[in-house]
N, C-alpha and C. Protein backbone atom coordinates (compact mmCIF):
# COMPACT_ATOMS: atom_id res chain seq x y z
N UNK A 1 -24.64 -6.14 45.16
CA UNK A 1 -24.41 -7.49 44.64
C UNK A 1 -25.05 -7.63 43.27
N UNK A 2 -24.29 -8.32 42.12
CA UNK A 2 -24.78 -8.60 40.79
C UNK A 2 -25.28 -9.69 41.21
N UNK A 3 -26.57 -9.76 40.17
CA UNK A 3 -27.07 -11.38 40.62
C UNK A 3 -27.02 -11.53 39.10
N UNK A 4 -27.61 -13.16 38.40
CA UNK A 4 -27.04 -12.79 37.15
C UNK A 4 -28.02 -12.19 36.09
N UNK A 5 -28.88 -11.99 36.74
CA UNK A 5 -29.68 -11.16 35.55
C UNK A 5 -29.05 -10.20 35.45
N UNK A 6 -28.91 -9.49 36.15
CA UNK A 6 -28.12 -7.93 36.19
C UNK A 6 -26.70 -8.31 35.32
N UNK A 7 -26.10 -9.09 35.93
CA UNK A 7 -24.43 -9.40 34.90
C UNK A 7 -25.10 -9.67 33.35
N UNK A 8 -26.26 -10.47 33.45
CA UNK A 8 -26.19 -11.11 32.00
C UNK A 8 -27.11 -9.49 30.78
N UNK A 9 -27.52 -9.47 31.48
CA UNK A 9 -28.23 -7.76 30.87
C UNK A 9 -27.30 -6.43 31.02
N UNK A 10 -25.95 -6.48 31.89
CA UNK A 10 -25.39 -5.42 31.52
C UNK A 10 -24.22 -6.32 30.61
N UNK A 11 -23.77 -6.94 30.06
CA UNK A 11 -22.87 -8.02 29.20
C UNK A 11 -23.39 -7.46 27.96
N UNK A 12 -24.85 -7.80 27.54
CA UNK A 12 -25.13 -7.49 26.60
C UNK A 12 -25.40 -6.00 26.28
N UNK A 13 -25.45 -5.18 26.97
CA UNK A 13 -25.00 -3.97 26.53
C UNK A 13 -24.10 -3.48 26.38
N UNK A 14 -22.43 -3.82 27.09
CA UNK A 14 -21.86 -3.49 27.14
C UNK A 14 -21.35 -4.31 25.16
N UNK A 15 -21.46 -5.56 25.02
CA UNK A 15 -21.62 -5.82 24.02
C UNK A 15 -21.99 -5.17 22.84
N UNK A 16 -23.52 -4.83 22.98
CA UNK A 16 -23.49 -4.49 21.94
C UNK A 16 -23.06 -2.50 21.45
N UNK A 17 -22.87 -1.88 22.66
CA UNK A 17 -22.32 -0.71 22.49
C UNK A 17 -21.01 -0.54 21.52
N UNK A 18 -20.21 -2.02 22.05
CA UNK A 18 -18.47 -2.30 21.79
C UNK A 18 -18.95 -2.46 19.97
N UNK A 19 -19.82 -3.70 19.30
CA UNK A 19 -20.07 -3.44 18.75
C UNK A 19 -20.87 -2.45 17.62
N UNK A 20 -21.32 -1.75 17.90
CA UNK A 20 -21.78 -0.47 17.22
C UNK A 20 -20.73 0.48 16.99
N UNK A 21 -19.84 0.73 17.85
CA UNK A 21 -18.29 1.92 17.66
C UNK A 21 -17.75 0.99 16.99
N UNK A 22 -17.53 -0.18 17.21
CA UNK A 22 -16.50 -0.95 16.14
C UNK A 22 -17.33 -0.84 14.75
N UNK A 23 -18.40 -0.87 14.66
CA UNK A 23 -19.03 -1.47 13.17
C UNK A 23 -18.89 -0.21 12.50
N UNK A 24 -19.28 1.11 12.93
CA UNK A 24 -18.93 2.47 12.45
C UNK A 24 -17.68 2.64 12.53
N UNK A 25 -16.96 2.50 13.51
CA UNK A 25 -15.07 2.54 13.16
C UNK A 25 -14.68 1.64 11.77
N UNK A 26 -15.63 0.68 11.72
CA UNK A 26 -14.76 0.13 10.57
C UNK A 26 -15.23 0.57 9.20
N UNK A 27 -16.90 0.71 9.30
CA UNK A 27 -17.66 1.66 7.76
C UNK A 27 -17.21 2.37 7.30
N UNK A 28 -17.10 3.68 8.31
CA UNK A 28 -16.98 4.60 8.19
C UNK A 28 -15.65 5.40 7.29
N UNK A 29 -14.48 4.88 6.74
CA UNK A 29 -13.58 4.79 5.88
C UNK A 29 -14.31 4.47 4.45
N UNK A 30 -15.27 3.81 4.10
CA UNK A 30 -16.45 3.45 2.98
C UNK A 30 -17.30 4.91 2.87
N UNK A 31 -17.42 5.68 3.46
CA UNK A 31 -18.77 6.26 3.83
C UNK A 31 -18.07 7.63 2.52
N UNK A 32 -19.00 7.73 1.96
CA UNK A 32 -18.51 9.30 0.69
C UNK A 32 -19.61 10.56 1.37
N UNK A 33 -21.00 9.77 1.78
CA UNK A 33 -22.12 11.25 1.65
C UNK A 33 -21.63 11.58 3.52
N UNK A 34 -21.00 13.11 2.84
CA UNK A 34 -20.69 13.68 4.35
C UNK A 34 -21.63 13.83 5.47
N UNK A 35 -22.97 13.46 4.96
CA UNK A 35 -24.11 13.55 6.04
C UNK A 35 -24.22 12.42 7.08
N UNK A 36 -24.06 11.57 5.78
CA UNK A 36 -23.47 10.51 6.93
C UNK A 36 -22.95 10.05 7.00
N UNK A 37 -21.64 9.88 6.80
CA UNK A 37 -20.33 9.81 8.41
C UNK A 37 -20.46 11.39 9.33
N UNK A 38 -21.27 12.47 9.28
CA UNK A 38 -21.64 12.88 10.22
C UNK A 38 -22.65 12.45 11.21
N UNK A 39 -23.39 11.98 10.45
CA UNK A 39 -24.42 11.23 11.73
C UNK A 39 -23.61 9.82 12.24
N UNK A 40 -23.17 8.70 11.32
CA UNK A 40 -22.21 7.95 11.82
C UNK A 40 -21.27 8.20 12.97
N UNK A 41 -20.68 9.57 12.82
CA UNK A 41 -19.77 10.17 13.82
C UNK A 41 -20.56 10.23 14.97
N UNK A 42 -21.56 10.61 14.92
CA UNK A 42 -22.36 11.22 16.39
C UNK A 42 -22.36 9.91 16.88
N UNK A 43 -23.18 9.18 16.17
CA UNK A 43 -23.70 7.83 17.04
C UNK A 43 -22.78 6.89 17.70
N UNK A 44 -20.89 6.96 17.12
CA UNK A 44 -20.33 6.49 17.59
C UNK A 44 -19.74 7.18 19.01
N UNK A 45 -19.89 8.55 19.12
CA UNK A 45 -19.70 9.35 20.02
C UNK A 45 -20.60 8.49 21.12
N UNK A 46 -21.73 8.68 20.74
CA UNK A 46 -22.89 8.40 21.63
C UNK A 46 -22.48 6.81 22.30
N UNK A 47 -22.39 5.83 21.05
CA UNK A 47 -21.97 4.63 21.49
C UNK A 47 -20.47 4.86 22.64
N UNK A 48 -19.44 5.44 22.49
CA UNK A 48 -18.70 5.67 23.80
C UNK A 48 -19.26 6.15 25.03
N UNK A 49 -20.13 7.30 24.63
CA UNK A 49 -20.64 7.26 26.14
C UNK A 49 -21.47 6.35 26.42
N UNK A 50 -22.17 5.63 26.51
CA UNK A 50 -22.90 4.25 26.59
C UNK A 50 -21.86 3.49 27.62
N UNK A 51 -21.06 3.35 26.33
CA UNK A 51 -20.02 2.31 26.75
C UNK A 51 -19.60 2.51 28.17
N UNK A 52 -19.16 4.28 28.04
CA UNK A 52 -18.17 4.29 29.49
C UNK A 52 -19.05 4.93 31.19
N UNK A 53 -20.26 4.55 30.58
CA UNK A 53 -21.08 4.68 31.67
C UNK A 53 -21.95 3.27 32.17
N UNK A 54 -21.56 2.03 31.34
CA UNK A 54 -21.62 0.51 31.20
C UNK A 54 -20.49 0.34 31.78
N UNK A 55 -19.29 0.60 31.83
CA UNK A 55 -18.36 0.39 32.40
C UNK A 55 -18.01 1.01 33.91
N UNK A 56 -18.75 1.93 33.74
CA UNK A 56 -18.48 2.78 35.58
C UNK A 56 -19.48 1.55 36.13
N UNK A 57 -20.76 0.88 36.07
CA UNK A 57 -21.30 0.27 36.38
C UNK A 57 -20.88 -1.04 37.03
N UNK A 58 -20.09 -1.83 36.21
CA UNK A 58 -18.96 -2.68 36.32
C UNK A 58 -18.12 -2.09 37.43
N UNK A 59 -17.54 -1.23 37.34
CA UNK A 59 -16.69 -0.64 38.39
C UNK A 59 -17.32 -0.88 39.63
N UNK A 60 -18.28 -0.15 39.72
CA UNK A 60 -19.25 0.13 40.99
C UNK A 60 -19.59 -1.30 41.52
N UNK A 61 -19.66 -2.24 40.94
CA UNK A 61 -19.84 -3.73 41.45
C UNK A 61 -18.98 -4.30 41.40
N UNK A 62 -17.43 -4.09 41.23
CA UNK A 62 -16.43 -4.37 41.56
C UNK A 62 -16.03 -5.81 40.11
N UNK A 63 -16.95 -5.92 39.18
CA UNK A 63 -17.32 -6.48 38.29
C UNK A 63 -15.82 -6.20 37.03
N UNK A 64 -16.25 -7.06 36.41
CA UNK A 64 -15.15 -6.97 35.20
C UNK A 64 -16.06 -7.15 33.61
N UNK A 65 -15.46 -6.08 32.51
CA UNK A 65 -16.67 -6.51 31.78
C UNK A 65 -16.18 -7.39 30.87
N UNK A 66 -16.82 -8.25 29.97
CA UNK A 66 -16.26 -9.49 29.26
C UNK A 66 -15.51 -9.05 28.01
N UNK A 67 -14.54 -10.13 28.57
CA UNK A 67 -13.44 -9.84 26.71
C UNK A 67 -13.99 -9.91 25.44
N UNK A 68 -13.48 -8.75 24.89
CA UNK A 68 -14.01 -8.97 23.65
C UNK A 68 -13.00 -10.09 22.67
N UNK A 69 -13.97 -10.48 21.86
CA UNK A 69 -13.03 -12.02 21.23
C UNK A 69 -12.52 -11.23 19.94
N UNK A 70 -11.35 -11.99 19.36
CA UNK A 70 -10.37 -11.62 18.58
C UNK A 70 -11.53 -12.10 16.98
N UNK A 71 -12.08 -13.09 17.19
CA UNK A 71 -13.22 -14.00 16.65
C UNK A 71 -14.31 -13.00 16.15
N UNK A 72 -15.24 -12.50 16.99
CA UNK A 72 -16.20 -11.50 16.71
C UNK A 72 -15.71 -10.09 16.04
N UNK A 73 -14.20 -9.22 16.51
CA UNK A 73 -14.06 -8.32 15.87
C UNK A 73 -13.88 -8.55 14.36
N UNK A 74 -13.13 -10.08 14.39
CA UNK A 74 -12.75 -10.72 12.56
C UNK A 74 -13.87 -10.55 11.64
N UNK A 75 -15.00 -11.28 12.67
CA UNK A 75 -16.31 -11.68 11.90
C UNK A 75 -16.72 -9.99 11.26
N UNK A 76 -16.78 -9.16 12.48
CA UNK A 76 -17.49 -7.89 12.07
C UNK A 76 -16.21 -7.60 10.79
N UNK A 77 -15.61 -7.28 10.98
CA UNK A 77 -14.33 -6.99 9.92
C UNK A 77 -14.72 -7.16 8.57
N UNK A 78 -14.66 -8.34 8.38
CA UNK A 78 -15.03 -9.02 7.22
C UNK A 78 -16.07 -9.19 6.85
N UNK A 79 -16.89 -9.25 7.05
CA UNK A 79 -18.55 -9.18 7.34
C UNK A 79 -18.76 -7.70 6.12
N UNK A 80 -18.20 -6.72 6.99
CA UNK A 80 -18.10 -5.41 6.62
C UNK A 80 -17.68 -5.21 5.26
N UNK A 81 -16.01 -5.97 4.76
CA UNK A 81 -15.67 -5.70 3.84
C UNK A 81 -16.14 -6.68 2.71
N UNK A 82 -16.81 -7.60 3.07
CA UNK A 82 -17.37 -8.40 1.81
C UNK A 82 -18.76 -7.97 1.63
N UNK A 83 -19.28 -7.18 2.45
CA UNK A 83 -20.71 -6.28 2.20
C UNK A 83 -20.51 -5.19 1.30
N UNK A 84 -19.20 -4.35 2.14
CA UNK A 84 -19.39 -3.28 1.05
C UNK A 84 -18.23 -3.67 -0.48
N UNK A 85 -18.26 -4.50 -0.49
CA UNK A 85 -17.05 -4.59 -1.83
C UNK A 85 -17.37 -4.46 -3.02
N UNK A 86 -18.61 -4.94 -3.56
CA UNK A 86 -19.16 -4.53 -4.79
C UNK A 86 -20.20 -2.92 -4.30
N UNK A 87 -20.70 -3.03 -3.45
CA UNK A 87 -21.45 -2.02 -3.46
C UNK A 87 -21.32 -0.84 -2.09
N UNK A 88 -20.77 0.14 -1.78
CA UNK A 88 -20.67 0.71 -0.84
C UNK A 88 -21.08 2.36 -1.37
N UNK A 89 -22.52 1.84 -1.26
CA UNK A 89 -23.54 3.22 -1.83
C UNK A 89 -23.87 3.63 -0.47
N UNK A 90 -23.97 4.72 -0.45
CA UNK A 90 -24.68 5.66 0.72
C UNK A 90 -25.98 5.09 1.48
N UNK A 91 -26.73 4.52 0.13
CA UNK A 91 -28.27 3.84 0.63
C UNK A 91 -27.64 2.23 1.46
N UNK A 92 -26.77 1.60 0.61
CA UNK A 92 -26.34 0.41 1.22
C UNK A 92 -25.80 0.55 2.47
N UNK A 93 -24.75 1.52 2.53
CA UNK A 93 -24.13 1.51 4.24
C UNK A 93 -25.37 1.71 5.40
N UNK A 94 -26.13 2.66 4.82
CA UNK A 94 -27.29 2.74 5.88
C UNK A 94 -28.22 1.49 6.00
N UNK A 95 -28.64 0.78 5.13
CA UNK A 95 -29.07 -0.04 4.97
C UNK A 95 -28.81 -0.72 6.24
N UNK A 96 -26.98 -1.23 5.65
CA UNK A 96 -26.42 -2.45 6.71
C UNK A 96 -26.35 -1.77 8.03
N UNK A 97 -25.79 -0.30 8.04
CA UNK A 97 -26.12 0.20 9.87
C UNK A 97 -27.82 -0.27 10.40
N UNK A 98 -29.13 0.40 9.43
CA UNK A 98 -30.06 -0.16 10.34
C UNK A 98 -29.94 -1.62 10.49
N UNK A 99 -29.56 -2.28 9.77
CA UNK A 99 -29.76 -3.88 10.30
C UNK A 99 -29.22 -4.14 11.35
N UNK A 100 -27.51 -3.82 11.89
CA UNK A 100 -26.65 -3.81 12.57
C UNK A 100 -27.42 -3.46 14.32
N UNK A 101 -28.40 -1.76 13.68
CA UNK A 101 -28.61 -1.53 15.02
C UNK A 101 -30.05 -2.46 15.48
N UNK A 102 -30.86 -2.68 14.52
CA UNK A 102 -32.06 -3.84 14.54
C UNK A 102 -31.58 -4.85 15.52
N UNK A 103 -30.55 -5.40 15.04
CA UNK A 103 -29.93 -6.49 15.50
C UNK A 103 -29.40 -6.62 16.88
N UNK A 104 -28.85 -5.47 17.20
CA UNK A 104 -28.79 -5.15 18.55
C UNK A 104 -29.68 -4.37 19.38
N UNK A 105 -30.69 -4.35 19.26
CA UNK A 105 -32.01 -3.67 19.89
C UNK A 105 -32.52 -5.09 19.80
N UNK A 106 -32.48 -6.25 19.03
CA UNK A 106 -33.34 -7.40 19.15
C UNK A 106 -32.89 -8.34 20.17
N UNK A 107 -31.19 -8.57 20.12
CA UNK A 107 -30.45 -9.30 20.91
C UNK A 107 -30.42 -8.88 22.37
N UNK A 108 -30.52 -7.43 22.37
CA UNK A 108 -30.82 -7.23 24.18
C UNK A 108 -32.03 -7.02 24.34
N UNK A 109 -33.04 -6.52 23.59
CA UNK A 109 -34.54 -7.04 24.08
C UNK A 109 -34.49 -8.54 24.68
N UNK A 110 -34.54 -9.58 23.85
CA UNK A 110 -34.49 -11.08 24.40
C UNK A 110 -33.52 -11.30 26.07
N UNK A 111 -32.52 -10.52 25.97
CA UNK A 111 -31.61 -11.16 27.23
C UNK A 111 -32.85 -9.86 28.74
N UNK A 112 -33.31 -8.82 27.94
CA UNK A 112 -33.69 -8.24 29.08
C UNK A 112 -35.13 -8.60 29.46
N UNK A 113 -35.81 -9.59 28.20
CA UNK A 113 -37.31 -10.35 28.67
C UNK A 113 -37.23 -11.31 29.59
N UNK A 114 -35.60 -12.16 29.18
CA UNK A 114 -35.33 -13.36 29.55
C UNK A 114 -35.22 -12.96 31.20
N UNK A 115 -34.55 -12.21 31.80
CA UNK A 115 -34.02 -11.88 32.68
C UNK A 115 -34.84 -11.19 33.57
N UNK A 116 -36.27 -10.96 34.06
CA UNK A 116 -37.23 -9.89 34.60
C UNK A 116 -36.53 -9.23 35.89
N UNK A 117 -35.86 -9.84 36.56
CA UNK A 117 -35.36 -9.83 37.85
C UNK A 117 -34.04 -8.74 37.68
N UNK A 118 -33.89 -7.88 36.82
CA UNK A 118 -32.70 -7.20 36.64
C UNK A 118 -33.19 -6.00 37.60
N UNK A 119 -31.82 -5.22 38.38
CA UNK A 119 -31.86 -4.54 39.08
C UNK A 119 -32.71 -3.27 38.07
N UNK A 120 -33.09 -2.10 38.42
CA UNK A 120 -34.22 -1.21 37.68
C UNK A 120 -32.85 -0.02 36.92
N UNK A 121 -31.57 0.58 37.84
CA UNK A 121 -30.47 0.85 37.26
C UNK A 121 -29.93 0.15 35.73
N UNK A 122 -30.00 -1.10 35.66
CA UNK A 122 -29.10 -1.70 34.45
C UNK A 122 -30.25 -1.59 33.63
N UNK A 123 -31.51 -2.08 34.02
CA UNK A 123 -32.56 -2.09 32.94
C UNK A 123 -33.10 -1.14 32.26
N UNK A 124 -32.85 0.36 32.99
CA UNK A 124 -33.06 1.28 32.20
C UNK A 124 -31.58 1.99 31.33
N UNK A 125 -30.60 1.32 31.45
CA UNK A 125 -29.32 1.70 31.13
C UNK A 125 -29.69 0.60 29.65
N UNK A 126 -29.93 -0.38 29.68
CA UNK A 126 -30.63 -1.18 28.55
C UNK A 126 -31.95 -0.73 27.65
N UNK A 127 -32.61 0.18 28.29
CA UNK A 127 -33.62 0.64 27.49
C UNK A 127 -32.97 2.36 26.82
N UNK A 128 -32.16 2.83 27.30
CA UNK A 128 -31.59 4.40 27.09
C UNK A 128 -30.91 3.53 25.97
N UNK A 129 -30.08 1.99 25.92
CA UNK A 129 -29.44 2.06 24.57
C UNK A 129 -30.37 1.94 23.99
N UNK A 130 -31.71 0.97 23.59
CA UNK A 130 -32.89 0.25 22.45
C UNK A 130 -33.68 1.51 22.20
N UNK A 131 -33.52 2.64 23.06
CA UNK A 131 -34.13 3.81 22.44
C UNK A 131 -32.66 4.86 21.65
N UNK A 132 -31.99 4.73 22.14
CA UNK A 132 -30.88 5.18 21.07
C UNK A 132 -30.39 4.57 20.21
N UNK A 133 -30.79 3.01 19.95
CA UNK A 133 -30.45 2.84 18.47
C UNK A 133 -31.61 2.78 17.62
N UNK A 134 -32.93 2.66 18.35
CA UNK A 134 -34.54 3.08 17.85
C UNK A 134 -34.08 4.43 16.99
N UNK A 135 -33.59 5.35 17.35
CA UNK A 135 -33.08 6.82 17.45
C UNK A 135 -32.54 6.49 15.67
N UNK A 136 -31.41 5.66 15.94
CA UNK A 136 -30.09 5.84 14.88
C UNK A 136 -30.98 4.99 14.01
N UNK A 137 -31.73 3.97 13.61
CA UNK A 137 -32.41 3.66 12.93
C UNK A 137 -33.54 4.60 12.11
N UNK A 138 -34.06 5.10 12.59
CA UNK A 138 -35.09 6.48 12.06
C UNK A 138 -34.19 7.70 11.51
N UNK A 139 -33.11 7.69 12.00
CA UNK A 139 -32.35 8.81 11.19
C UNK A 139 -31.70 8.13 9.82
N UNK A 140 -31.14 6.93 9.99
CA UNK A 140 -30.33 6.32 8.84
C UNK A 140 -31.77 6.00 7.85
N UNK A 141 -33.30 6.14 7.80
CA UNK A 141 -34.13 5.73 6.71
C UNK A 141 -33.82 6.91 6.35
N UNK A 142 -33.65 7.89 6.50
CA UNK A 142 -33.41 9.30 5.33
C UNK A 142 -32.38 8.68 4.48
N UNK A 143 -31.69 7.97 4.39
CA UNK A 143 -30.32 7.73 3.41
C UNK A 143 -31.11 6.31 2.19
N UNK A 144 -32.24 5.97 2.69
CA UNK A 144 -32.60 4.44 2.03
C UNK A 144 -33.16 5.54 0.94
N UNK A 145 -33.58 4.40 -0.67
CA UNK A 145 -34.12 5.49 -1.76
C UNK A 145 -34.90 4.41 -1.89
């Protein structure tokens, strides 16, 4: 049985995984230094498996995971292309990835403080992502000057 800490702490991972492959699916056409859209590449790799082991989870509780809005992919979209439009330097894309992954290591920290009562399965499925984008953050400061 999901109770809703568990729904509301695997939501936001499943969240923010969806976002991280989308935000590199969409950079990554910007990206010139082959080092990184190779590391870009990995992490979106990584972000699928996340994803589709967030999703067997869902399965297993007979659960459904939440739609993604037509709204949020726009926002990231554009977001993206009015960031990089004057400037889409190697140091800048990394830049905006660590913020991106900051941002989602901050947003599911809060839902997984908020929530103590989460089953110990989802909560460490929530800490394997905040240490893998801990991860993608420390690799993308090699690109800052």
């Amino acid at each position: 049985m999901v109770t809703e800490a568990d729904r509301a702490v695997l939501d936001e991972s499943y969240k923010n995984t969806r976002m991280g492959r989308e935000a590199i699916n969409t950079i990554i056409g910007k990206v010139e230094d082959d080092e990184l859209a190779l590391d870009l590449n990995r992490q979106a790799c990584k972000f699928v498996q996340l994803e589709e082991k967030i999703q067997k989870k869902y399965q297993k509780a007979s659960e459904t995971p939440p739609e993604d809005s037509l709204m949020n992919r726009t926002m990231l979209w554009g977001g993206i292309q009015m960031n990089t439009l004057l400037n889409a330097s190697t140091e800048h894309i990394a830049d905006m990835m660590i913020q991106g992954n900051t941002k989602g290591i901050t947003e599911l920290m809060k839902v997984v403080k908020k929530n103590k009562g989460v089953q110990k399965e989802y909560y460490e499925l929530a800490q394997e992502l905040m240490d893998f984008e801990e991860k993608n953050i420390e690799k993308l400061k090699a690109y800052l000057r």
